[in-house]
Protein backbone atom coordinates (compact mmCIF):
# COMPACT_ATOMS: atom_id res chain seq x y z
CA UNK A 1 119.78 101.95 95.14
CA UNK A 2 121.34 99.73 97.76
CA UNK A 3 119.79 98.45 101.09
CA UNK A 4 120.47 96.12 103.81
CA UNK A 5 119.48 93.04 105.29
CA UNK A 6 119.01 93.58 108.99
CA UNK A 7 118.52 90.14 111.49
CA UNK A 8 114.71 89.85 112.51
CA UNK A 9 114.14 87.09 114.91
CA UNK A 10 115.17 84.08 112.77
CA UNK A 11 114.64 86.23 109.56
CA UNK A 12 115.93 88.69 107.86
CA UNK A 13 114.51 91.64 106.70
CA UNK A 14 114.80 94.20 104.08
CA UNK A 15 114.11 98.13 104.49
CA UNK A 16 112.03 99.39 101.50
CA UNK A 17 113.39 102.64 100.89
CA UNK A 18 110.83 105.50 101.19
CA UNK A 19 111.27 106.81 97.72
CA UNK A 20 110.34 102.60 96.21
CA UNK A 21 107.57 102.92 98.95
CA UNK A 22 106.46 105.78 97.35
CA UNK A 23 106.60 105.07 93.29
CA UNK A 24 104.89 101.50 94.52
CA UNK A 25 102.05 103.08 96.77
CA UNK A 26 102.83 100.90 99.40
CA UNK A 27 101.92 101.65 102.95
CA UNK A 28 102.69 100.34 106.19
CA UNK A 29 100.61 96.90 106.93
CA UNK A 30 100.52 96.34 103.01
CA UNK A 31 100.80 92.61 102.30
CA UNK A 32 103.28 91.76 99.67
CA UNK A 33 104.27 88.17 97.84
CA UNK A 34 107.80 86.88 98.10
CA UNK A 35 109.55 84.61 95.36
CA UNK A 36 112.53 83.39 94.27
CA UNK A 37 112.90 83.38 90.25
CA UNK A 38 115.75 82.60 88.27
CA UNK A 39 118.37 83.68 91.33
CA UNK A 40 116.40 86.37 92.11
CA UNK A 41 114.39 88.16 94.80
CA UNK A 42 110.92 89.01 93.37
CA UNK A 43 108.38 91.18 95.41
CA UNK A 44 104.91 92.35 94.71
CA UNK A 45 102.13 93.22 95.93
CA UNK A 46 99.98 90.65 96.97
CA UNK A 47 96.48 90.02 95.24
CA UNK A 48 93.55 91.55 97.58
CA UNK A 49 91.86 88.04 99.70
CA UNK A 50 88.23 88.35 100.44
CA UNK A 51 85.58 87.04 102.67
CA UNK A 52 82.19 86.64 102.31
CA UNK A 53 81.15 88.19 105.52
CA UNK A 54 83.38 91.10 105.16
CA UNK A 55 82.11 92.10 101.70
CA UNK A 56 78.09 91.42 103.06
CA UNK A 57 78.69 93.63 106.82
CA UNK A 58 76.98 96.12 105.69
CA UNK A 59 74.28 94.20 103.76
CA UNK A 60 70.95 94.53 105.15
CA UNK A 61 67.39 95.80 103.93
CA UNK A 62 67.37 99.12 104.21
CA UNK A 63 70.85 99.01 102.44
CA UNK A 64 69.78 96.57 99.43
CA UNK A 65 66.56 98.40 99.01
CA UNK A 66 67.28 100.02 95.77
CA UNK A 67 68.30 96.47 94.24
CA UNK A 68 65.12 95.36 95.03
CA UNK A 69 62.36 98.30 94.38
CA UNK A 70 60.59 97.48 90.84
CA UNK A 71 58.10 100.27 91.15
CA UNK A 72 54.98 100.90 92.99
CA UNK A 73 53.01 98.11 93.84
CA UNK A 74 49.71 99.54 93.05
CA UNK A 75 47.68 97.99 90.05
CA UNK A 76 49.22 96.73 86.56
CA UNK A 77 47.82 99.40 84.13
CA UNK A 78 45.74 98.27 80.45
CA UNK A 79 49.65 98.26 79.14
């Protein structure tokens, strides 16, 4: 399948066809990683980035409860 390069500010870009879109699951916004290997253009999806506070927003007590109930606190039993 061919595609051209169309001028983007001092860049170019390249159109993904729909139908690559498509077999790769990509979506508008997705991030992807760019190389040059061997005389050729390699691109693939970027690997996900994470931060701390993003992955804890939603972290709080009544949300970690669970993790952290061991049982009644009443008594030990004879055992």
């Amino acid at each position: 399948m061919d595609a051209k390069l169309a001028k983007w500010g001092n860049s170019l870009a390249l159109r993904v066809p729909h139908a690559c879109a498509r077999a790769l699951k990509w979506g508008e916004g997705a991030t992807v990683k760019v190389s040059v290997e061997r005389g050729r253009l390699i691109v693939e999806r970027a690997a996900p980035t994470y931060r701390l506070t993003d992955l804890l927003v939603h972290m709080n007590p009544k949300a970690m409860r669970a993790a952290f109930d061991w049982g009644d606190d009443g008594e030990a039993g004879d055992g």
